[in-house]
ModelCIF file with pLDDT and N, C-alpha, C, O atoms, coordinates in Angstrom:
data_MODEL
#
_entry.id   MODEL 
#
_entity.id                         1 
_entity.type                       polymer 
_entity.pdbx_number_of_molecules   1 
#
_entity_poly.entity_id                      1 
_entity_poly.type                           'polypeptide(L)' 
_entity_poly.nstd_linkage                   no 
_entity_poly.nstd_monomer                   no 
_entity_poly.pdbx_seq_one_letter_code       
;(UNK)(UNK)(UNK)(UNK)(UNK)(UNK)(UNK)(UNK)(UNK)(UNK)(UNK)(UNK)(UNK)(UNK)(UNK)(UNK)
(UNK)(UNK)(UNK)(UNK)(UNK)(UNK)(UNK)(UNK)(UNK)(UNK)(UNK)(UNK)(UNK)(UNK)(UNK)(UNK)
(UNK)(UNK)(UNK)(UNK)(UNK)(UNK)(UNK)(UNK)(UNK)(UNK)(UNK)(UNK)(UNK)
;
_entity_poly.pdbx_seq_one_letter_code_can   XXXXXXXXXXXXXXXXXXXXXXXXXXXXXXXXXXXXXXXXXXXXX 
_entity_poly.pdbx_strand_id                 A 
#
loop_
_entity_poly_seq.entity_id 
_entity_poly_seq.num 
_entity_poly_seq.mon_id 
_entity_poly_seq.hetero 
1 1  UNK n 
1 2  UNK n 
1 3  UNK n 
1 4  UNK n 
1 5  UNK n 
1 6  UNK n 
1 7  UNK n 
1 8  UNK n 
1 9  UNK n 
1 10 UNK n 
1 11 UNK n 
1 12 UNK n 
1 13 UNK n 
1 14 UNK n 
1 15 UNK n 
1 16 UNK n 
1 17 UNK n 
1 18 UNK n 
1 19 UNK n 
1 20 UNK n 
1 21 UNK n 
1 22 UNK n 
1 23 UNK n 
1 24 UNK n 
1 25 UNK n 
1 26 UNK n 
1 27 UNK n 
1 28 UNK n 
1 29 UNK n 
1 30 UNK n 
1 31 UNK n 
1 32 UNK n 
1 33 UNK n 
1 34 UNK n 
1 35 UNK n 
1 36 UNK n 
1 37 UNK n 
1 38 UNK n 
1 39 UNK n 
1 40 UNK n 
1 41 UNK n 
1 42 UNK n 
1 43 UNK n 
1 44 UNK n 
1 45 UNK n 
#
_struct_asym.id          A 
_struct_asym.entity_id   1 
#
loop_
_ma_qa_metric.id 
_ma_qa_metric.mode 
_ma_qa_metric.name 
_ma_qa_metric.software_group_id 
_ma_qa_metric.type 
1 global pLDDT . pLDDT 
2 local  pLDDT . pLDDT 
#
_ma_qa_metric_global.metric_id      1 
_ma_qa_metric_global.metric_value   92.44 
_ma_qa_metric_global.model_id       1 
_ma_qa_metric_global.ordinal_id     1 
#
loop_
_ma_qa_metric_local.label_asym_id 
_ma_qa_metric_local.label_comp_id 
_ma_qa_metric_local.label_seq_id 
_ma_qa_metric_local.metric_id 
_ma_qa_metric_local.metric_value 
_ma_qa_metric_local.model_id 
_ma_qa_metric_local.ordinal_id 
A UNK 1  2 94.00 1 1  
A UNK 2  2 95.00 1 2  
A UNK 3  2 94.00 1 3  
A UNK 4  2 94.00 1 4  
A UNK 5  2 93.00 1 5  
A UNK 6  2 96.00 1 6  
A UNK 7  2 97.00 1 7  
A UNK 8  2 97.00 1 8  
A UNK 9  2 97.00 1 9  
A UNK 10 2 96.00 1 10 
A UNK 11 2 95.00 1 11 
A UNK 12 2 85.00 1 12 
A UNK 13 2 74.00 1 13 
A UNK 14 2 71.00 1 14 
A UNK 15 2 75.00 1 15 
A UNK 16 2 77.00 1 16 
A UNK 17 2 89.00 1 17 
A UNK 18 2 91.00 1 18 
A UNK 19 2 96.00 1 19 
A UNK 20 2 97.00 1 20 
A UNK 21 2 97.00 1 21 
A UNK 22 2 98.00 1 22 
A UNK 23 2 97.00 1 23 
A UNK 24 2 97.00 1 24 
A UNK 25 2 95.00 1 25 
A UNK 26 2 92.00 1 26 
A UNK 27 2 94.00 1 27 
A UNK 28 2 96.00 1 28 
A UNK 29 2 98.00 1 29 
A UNK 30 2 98.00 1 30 
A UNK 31 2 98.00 1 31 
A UNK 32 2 97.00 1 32 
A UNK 33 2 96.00 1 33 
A UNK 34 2 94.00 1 34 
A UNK 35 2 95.00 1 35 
A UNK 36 2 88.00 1 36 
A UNK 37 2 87.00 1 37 
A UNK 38 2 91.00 1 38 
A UNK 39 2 93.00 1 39 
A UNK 40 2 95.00 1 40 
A UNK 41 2 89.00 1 41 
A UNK 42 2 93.00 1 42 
A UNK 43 2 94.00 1 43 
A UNK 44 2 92.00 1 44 
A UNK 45 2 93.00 1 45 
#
loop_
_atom_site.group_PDB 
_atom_site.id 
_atom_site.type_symbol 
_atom_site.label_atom_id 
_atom_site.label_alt_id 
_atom_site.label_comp_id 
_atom_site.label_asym_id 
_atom_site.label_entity_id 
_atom_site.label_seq_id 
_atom_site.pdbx_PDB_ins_code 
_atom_site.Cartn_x 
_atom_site.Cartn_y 
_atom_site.Cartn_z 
_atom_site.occupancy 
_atom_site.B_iso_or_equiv 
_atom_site.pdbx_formal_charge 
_atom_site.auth_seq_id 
_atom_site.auth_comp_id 
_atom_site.auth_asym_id 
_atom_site.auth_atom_id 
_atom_site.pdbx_PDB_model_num 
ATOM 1   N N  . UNK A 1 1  ? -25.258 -197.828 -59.340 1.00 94.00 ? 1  UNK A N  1 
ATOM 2   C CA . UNK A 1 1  ? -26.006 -198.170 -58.133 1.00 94.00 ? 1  UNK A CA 1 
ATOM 3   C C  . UNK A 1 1  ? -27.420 -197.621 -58.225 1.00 94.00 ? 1  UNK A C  1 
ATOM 4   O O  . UNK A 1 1  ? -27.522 -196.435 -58.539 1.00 94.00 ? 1  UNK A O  1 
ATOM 5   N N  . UNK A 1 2  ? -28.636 -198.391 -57.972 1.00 95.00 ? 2  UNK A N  1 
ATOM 6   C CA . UNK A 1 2  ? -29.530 -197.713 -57.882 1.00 95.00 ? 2  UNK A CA 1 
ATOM 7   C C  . UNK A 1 2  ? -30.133 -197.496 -56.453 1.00 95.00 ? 2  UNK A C  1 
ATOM 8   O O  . UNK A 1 2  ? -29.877 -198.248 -55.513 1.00 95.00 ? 2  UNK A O  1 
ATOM 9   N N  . UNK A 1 3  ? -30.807 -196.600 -56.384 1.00 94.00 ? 3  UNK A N  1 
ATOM 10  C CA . UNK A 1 3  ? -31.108 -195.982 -54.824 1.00 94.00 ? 3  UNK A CA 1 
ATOM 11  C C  . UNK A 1 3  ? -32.643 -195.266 -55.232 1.00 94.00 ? 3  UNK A C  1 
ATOM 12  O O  . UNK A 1 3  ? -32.810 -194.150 -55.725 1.00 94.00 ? 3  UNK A O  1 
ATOM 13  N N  . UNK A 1 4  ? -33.680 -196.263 -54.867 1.00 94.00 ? 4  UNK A N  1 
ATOM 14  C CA . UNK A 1 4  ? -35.044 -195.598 -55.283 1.00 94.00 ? 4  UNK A CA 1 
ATOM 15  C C  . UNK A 1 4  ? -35.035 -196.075 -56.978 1.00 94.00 ? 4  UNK A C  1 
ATOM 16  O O  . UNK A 1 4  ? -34.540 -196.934 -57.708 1.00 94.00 ? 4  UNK A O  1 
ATOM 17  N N  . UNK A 1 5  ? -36.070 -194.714 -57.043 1.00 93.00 ? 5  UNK A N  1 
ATOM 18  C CA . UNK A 1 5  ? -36.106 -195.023 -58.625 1.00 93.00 ? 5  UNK A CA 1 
ATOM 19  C C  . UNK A 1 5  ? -34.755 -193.845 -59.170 1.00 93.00 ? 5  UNK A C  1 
ATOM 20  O O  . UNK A 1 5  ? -35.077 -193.233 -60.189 1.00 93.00 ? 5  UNK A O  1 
ATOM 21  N N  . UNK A 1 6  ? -33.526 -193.536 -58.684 1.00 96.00 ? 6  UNK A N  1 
ATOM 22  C CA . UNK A 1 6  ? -32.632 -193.190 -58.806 1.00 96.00 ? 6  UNK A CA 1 
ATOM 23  C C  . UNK A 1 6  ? -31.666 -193.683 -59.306 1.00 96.00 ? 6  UNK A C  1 
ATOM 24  O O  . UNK A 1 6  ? -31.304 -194.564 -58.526 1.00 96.00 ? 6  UNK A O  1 
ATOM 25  N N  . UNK A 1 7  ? -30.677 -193.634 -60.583 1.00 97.00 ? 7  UNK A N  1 
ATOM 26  C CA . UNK A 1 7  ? -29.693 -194.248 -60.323 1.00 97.00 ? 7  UNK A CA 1 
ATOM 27  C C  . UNK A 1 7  ? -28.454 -193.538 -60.149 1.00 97.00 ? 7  UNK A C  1 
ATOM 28  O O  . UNK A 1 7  ? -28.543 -192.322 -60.322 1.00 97.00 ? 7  UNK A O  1 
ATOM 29  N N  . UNK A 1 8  ? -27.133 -194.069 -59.800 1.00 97.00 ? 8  UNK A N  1 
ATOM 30  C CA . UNK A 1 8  ? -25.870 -193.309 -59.156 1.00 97.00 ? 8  UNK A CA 1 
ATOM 31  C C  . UNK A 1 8  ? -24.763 -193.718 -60.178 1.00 97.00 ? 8  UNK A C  1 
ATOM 32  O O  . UNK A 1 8  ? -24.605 -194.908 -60.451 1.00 97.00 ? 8  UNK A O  1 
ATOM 33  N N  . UNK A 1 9  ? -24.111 -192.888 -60.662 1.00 97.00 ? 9  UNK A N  1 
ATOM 34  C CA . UNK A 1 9  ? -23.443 -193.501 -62.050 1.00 97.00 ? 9  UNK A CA 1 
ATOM 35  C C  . UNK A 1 9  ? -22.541 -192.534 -61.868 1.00 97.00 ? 9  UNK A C  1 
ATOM 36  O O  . UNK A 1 9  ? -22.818 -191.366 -62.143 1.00 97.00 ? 9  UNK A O  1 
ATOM 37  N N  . UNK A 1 10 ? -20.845 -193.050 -61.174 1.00 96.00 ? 10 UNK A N  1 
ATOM 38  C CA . UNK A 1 10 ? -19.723 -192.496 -60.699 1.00 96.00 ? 10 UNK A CA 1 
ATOM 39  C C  . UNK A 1 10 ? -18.986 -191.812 -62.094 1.00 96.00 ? 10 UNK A C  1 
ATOM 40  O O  . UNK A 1 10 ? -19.379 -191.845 -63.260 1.00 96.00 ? 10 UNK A O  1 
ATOM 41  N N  . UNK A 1 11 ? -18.103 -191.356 -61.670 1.00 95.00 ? 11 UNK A N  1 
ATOM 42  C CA . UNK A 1 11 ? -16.939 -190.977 -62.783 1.00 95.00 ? 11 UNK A CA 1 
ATOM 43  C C  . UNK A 1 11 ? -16.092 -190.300 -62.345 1.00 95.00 ? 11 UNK A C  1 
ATOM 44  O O  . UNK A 1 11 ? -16.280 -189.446 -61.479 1.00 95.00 ? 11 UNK A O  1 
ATOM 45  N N  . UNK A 1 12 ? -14.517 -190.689 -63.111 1.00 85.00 ? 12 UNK A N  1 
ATOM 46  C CA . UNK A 1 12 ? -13.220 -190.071 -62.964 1.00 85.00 ? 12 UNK A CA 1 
ATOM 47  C C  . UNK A 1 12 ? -12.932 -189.115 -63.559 1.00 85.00 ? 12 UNK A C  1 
ATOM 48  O O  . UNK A 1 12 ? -13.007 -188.921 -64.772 1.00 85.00 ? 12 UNK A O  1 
ATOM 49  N N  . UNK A 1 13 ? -12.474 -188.243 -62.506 1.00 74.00 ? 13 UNK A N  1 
ATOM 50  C CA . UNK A 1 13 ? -12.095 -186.486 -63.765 1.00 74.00 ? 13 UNK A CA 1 
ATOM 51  C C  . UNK A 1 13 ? -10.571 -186.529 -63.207 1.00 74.00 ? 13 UNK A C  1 
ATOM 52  O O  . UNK A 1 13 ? -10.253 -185.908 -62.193 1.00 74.00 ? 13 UNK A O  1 
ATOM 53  N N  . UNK A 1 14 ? -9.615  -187.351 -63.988 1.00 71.00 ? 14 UNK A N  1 
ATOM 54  C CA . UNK A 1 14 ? -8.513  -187.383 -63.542 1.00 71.00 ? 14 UNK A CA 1 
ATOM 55  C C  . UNK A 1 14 ? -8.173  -187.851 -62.201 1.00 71.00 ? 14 UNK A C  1 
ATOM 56  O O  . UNK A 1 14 ? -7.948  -189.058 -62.281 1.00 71.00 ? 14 UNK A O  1 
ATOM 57  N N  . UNK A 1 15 ? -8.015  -187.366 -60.821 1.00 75.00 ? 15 UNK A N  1 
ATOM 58  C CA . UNK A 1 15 ? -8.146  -188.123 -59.704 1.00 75.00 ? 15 UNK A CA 1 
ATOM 59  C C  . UNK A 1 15 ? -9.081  -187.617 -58.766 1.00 75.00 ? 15 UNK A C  1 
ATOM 60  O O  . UNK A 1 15 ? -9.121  -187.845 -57.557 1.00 75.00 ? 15 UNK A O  1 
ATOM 61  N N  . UNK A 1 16 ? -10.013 -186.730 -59.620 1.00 77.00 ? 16 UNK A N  1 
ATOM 62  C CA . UNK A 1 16 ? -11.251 -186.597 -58.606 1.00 77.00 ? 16 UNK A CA 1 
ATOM 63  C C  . UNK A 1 16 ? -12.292 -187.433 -59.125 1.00 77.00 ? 16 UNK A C  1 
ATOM 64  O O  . UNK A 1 16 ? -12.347 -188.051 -60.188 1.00 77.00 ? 16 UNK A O  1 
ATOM 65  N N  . UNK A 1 17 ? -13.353 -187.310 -57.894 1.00 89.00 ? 17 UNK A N  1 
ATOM 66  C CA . UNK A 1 17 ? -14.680 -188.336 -58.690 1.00 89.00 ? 17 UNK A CA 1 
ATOM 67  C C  . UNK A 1 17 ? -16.017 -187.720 -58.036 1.00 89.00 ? 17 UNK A C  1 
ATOM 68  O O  . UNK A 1 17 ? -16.330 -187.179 -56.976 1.00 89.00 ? 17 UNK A O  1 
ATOM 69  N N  . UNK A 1 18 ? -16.543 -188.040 -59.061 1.00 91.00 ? 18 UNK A N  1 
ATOM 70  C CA . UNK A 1 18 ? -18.073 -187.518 -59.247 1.00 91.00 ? 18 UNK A CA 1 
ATOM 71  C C  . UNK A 1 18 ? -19.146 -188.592 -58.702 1.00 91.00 ? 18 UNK A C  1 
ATOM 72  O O  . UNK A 1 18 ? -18.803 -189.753 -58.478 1.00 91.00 ? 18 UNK A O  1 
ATOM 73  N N  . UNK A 1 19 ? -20.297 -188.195 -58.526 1.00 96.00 ? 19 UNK A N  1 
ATOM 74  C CA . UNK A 1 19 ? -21.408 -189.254 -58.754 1.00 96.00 ? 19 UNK A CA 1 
ATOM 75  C C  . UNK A 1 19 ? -22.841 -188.327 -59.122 1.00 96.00 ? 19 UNK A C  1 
ATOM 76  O O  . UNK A 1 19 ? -23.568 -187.656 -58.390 1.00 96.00 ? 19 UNK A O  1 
ATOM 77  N N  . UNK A 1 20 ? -22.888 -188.626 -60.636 1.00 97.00 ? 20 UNK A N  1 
ATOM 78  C CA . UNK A 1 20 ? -23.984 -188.171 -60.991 1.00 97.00 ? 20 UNK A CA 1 
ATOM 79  C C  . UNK A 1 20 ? -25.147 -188.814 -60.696 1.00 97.00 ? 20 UNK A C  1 
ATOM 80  O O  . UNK A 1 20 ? -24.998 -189.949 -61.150 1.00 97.00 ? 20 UNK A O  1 
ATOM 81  N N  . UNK A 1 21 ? -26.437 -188.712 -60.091 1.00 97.00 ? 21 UNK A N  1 
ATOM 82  C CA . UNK A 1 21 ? -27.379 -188.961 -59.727 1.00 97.00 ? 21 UNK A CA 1 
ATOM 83  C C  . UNK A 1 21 ? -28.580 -188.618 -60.946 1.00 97.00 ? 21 UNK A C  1 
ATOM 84  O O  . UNK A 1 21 ? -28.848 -187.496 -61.379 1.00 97.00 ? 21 UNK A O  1 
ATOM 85  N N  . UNK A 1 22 ? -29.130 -189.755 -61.305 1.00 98.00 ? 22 UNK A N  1 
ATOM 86  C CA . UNK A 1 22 ? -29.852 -189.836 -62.723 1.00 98.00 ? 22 UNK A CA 1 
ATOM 87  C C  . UNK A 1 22 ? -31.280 -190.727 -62.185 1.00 98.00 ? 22 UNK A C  1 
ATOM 88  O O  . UNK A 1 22 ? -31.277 -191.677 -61.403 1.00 98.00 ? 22 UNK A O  1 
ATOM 89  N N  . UNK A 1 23 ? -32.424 -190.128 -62.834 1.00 97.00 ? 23 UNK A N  1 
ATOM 90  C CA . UNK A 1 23 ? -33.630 -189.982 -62.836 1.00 97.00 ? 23 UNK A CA 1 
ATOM 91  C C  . UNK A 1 23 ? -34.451 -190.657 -64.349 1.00 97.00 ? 23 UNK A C  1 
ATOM 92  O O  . UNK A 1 23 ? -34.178 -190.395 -65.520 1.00 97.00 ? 23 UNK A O  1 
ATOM 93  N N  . UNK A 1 24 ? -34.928 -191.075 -64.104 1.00 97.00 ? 24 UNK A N  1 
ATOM 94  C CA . UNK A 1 24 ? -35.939 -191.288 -65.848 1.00 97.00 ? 24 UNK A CA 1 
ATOM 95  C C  . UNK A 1 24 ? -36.738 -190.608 -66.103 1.00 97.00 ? 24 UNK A C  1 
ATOM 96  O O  . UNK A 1 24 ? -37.735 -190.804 -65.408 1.00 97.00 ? 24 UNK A O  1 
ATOM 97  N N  . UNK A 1 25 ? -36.859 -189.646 -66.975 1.00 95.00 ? 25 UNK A N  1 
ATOM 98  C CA . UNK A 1 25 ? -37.309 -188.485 -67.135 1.00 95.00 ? 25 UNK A CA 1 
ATOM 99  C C  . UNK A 1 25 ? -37.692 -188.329 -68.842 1.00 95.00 ? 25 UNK A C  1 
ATOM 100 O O  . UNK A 1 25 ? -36.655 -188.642 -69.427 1.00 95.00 ? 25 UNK A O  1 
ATOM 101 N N  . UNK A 1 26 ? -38.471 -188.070 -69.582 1.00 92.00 ? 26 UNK A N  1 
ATOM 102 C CA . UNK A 1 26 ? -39.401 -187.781 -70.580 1.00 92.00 ? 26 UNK A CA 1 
ATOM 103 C C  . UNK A 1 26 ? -38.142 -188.800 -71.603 1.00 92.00 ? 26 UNK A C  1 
ATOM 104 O O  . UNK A 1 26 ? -37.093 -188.372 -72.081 1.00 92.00 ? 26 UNK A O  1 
ATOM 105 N N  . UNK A 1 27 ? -38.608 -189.986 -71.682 1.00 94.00 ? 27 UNK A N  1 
ATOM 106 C CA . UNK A 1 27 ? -37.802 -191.212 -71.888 1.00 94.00 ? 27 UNK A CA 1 
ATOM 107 C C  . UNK A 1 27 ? -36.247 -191.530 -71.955 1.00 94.00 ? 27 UNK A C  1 
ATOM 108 O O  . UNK A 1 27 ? -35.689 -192.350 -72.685 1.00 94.00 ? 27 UNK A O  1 
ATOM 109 N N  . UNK A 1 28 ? -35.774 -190.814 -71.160 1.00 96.00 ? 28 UNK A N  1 
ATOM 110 C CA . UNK A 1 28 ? -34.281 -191.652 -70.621 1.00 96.00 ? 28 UNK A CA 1 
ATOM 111 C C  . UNK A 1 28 ? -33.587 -190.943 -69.362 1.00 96.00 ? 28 UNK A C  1 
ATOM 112 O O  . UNK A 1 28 ? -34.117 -189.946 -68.872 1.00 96.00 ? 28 UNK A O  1 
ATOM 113 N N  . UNK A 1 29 ? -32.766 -191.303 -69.007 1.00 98.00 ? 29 UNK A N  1 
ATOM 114 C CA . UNK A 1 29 ? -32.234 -190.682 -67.737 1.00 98.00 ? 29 UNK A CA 1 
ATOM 115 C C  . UNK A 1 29 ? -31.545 -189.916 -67.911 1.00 98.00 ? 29 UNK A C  1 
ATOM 116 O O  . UNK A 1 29 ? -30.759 -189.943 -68.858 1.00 98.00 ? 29 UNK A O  1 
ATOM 117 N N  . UNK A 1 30 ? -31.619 -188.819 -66.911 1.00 98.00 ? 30 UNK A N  1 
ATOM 118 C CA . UNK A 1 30 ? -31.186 -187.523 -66.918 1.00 98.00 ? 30 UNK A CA 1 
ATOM 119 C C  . UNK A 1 30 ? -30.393 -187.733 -65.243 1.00 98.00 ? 30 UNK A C  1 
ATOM 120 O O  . UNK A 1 30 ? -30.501 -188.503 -64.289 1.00 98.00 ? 30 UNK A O  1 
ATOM 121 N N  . UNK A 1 31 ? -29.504 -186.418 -65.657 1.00 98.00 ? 31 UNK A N  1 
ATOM 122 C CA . UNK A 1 31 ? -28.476 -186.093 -64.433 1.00 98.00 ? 31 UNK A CA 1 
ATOM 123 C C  . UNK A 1 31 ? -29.518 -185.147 -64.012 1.00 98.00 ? 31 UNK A C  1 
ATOM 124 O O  . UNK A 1 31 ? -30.031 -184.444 -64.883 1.00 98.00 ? 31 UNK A O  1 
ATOM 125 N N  . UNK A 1 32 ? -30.070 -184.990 -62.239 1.00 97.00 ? 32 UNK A N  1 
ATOM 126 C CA . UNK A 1 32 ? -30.714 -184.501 -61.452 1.00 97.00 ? 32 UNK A CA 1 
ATOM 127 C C  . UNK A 1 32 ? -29.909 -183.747 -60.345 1.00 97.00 ? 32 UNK A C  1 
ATOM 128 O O  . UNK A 1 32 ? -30.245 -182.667 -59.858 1.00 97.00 ? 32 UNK A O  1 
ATOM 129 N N  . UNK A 1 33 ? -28.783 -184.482 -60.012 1.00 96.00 ? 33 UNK A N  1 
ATOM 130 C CA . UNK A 1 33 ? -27.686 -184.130 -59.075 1.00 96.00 ? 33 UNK A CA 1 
ATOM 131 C C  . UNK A 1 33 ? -25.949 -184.256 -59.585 1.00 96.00 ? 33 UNK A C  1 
ATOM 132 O O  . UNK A 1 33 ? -25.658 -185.166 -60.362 1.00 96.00 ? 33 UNK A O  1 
ATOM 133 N N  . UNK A 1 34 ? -25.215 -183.612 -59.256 1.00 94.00 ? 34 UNK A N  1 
ATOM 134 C CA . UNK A 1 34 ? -23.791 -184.007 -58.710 1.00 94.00 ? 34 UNK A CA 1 
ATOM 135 C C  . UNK A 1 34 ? -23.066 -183.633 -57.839 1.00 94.00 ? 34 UNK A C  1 
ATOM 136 O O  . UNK A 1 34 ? -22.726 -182.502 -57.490 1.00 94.00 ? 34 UNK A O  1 
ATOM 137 N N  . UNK A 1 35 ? -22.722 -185.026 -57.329 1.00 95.00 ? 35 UNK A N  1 
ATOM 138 C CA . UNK A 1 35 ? -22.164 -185.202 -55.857 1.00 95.00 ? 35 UNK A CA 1 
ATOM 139 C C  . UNK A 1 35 ? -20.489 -185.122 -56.221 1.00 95.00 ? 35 UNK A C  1 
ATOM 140 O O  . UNK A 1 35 ? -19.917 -185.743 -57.117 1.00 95.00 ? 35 UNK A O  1 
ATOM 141 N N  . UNK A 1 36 ? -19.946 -184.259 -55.341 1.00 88.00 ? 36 UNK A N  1 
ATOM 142 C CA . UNK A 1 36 ? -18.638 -184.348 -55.400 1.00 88.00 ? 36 UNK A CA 1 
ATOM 143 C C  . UNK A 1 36 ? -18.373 -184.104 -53.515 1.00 88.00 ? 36 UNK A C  1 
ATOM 144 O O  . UNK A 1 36 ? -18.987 -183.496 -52.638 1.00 88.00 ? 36 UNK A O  1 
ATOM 145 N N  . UNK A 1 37 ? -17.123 -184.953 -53.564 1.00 87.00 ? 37 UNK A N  1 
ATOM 146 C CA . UNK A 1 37 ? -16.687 -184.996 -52.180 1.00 87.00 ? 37 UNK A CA 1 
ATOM 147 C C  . UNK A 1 37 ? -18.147 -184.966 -50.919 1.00 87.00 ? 37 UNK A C  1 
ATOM 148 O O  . UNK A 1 37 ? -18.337 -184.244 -49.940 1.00 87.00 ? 37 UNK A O  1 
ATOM 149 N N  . UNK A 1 38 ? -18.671 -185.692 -51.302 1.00 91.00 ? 38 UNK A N  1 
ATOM 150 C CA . UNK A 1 38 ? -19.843 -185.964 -50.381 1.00 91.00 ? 38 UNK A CA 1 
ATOM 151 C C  . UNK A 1 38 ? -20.807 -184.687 -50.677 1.00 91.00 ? 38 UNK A C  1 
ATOM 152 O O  . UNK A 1 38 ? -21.603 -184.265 -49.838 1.00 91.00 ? 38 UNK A O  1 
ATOM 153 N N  . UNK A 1 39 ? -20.737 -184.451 -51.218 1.00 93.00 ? 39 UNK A N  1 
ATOM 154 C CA . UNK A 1 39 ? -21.765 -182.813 -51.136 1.00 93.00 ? 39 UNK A CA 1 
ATOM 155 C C  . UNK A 1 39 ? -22.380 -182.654 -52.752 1.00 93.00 ? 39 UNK A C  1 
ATOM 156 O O  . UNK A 1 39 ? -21.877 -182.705 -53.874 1.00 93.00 ? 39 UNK A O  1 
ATOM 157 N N  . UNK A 1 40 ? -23.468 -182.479 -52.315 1.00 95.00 ? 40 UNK A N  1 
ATOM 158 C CA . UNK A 1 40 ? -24.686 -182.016 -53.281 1.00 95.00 ? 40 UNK A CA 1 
ATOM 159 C C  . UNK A 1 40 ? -25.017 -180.816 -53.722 1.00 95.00 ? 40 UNK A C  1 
ATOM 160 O O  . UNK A 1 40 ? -25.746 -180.011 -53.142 1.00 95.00 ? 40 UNK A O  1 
ATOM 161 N N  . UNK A 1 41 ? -24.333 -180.647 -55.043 1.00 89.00 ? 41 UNK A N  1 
ATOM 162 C CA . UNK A 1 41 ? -24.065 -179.635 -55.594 1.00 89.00 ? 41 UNK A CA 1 
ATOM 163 C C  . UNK A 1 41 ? -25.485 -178.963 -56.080 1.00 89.00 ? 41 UNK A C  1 
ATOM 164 O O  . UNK A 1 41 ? -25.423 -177.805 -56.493 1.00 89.00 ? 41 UNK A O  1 
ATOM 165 N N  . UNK A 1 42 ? -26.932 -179.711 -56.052 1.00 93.00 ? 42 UNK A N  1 
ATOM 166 C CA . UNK A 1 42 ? -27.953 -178.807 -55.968 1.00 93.00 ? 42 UNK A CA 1 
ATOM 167 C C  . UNK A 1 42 ? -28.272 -178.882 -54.938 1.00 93.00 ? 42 UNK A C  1 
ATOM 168 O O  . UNK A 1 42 ? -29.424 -178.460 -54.839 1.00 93.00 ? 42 UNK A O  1 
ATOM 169 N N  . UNK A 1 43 ? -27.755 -179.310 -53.743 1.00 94.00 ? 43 UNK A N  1 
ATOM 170 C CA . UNK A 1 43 ? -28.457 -178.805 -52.112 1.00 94.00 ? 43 UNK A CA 1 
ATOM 171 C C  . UNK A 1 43 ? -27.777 -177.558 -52.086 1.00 94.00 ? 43 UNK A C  1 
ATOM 172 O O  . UNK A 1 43 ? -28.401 -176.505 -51.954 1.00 94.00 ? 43 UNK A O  1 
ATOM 173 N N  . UNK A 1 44 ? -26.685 -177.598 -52.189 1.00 92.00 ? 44 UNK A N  1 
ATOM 174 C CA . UNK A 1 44 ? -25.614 -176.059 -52.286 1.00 92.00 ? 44 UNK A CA 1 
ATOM 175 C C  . UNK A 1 44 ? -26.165 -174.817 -52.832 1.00 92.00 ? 44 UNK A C  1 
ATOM 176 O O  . UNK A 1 44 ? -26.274 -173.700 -52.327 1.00 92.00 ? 44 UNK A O  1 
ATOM 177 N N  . UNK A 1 45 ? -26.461 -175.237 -53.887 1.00 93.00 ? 45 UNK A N  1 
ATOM 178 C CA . UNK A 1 45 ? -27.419 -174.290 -54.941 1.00 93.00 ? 45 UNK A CA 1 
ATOM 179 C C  . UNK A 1 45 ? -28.539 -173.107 -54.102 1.00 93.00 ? 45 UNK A C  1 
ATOM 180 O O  . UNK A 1 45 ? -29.273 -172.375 -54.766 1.00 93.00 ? 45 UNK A O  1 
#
C-alpha cells in the first residue's frame, strides 16, 4: 500500500502481523517504522 511517498509492506510472523513502513532512501527503500497491533513501534520509542 502506498500512503504518501511511503510505502506499507505487511508480513506474517506465524499468526501475528506486521506492517513495515518503507521510505526511499539513498537508492532503495528502507524500513522507517513497524507497526504491530496498531501501534508504532518508533512512536513508542
Amino acid at each position: 500500500t502506498s500512503r504518501g511517498s511511503d510505502k506499507l509492506v505487511r508480513a506474517t510472523i506465524t499468526s501475528d502481523k506486521l506492517i513495515y513502513r518503507m521510505r526511499f532512501s539513498q537508492g532503495k527503500w528502507r524500513i522507517v517504522d513497524i507497526i504491530s497491533d496498531g501501534v508504532s513501534q518508533l512512536a513508542v520509542q
